[in-house]
N, C-alpha and C. Protein backbone atom coordinates (compact mmCIF):
# COMPACT_ATOMS: atom_id res chain seq x y z
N UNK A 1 -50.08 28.53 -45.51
CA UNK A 1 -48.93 27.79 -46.00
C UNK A 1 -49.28 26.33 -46.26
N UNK A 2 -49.95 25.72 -45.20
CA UNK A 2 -50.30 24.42 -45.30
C UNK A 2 -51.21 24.18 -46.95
N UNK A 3 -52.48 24.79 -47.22
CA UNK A 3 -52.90 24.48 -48.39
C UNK A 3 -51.61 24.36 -49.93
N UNK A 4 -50.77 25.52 -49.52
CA UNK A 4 -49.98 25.97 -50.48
C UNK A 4 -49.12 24.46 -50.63
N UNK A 5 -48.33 23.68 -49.39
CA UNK A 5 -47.62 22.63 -49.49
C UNK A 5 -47.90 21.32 -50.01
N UNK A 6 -49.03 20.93 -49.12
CA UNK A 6 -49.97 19.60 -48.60
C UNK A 6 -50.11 19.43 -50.30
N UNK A 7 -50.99 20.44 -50.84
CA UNK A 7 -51.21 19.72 -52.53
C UNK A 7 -50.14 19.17 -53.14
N UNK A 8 -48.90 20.30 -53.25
CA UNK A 8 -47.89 19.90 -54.28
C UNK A 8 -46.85 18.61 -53.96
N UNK A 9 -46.97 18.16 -52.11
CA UNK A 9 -46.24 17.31 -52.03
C UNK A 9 -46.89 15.96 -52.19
N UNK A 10 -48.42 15.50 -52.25
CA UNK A 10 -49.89 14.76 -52.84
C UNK A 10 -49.36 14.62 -54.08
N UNK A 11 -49.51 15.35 -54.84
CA UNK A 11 -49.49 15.61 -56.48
C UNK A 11 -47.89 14.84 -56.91
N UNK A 12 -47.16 15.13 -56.44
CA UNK A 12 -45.78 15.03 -56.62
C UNK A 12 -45.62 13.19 -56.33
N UNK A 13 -46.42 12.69 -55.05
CA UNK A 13 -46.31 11.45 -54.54
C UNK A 13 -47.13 10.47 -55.41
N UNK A 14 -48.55 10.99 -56.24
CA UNK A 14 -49.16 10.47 -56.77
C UNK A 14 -48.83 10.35 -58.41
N UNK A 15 -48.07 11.44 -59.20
CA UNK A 15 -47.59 10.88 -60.02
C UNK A 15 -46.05 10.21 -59.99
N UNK A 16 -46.17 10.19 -59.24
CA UNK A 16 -44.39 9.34 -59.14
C UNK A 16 -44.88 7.50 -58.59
N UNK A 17 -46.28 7.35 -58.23
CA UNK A 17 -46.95 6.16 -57.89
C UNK A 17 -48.12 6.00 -58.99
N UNK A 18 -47.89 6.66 -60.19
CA UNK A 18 -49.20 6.53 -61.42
C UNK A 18 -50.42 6.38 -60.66
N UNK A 19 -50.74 7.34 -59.81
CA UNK A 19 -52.53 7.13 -59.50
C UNK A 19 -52.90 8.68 -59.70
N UNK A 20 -54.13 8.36 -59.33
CA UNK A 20 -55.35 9.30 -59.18
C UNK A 20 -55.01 10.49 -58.16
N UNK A 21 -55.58 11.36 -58.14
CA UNK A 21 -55.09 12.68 -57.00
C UNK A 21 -56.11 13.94 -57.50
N UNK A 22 -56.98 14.21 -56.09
CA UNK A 22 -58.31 15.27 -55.83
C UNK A 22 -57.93 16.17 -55.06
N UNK A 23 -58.67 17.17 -55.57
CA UNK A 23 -58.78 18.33 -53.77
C UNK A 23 -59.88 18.46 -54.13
N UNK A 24 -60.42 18.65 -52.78
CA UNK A 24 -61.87 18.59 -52.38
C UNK A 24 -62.15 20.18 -51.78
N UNK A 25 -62.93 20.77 -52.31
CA UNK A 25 -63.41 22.16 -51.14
C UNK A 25 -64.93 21.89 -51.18
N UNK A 26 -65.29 22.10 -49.37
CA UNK A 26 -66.36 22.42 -49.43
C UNK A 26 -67.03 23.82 -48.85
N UNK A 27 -67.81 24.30 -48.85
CA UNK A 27 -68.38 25.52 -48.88
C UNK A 27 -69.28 25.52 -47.62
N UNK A 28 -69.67 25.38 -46.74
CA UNK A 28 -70.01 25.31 -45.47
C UNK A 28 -70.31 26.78 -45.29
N UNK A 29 -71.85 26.61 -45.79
CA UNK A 29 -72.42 28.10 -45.92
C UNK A 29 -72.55 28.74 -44.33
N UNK A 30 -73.20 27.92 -43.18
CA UNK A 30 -73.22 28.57 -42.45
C UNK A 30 -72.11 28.45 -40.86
N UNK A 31 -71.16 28.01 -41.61
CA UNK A 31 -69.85 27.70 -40.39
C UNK A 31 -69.38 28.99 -39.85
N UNK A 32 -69.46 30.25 -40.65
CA UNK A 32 -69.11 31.44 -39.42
C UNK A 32 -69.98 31.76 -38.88
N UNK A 33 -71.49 31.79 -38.52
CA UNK A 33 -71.98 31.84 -37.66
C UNK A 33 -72.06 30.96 -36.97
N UNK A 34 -72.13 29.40 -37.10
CA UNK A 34 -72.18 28.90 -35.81
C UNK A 34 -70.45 29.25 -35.30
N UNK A 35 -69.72 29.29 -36.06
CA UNK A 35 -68.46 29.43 -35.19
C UNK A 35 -68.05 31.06 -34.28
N UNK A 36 -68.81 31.96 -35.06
CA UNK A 36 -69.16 33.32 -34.05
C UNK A 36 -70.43 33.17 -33.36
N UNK A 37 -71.35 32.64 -32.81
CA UNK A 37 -72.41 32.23 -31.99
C UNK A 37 -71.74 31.28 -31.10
N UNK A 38 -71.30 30.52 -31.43
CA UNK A 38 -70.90 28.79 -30.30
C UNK A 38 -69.42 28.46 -30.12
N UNK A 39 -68.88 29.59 -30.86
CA UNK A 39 -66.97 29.57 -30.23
C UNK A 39 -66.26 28.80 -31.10
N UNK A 40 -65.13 28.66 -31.29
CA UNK A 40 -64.26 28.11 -32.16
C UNK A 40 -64.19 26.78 -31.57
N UNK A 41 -64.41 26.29 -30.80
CA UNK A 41 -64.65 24.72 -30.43
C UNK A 41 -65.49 24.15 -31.34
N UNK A 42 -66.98 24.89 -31.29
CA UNK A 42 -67.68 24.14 -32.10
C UNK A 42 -67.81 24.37 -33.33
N UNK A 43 -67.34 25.49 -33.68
CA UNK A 43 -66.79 25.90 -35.33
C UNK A 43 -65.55 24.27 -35.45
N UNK A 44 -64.88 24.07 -35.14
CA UNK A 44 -63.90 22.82 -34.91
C UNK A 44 -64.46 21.48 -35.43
N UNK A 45 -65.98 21.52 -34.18
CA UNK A 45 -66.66 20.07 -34.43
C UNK A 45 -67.35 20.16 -35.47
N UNK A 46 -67.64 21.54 -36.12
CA UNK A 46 -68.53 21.75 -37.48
C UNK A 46 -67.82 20.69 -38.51
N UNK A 47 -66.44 21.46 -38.57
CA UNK A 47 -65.50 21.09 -39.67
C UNK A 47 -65.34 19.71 -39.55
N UNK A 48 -65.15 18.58 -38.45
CA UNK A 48 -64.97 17.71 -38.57
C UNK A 48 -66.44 16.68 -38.46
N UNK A 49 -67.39 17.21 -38.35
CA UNK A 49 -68.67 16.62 -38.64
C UNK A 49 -68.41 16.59 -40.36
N UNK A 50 -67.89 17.72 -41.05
CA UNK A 50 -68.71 17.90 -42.12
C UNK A 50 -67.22 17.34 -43.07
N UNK A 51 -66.64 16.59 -42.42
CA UNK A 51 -65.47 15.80 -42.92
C UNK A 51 -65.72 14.26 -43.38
N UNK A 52 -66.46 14.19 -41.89
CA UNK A 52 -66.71 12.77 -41.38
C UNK A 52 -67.99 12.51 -42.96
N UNK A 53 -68.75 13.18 -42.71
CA UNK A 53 -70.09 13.12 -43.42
C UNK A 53 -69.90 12.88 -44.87
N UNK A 54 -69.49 13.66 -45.24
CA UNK A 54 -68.72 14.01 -46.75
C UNK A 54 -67.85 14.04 -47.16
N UNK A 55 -66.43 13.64 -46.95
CA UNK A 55 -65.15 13.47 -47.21
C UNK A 55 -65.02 11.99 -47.27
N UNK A 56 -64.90 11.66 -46.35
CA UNK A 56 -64.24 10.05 -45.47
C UNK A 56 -65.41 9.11 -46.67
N UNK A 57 -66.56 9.55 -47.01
CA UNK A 57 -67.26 8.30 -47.35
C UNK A 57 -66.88 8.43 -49.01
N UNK A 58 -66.21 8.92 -49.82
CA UNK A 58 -66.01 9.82 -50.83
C UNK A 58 -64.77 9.18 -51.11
N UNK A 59 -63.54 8.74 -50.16
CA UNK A 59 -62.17 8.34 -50.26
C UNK A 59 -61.77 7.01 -49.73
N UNK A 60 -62.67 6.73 -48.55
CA UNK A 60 -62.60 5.46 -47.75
C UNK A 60 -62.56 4.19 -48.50
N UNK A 61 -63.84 4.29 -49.06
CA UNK A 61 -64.85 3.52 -50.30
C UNK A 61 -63.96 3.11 -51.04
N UNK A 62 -63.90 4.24 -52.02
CA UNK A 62 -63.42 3.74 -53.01
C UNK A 62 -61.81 3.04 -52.67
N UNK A 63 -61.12 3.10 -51.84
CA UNK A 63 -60.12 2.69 -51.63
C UNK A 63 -60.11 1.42 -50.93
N UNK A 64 -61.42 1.27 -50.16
CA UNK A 64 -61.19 -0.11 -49.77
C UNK A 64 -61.65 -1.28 -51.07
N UNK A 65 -62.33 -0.57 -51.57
CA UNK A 65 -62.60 -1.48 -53.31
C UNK A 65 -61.56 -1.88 -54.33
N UNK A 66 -60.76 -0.92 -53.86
CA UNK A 66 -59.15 -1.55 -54.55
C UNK A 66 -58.53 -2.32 -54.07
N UNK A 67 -58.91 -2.47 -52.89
CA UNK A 67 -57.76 -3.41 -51.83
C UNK A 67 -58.42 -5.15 -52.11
């Protein structure tokens, strides 16, 4: 449900503020095995390693360059 919402209420906020608006997927080839080997904890810290790494530097940036 969440993917289904989160976009359209983004999309909806960003043209009603004339900007820019992404979705990002990434493909995290080997996140079900470490997350069936090392437990859904560290399936958890996968996802947010691979947030930190590649997301955040991707949106951060460029937004503090506008400011």
């Amino acid at each position: 449900m969440y993917l289904d919402e989160r976009p359209t209420a983004g999309l909806s906020r960003t043209v009603q503020d004339d900007k820019s608006y992404s979705i990002v997927m990434i493909d995290v080839v080997h996140f079900p095995r470490c997350n069936d080997t090392y437990g859904h904890a560290s399936g958890d810290t996968c996802v947010r390693v691979v947030y930190w790494r590649y997301v955040i530097p991707f949106t951060l940036v460029p937004m503090l360059r506008q400011q």
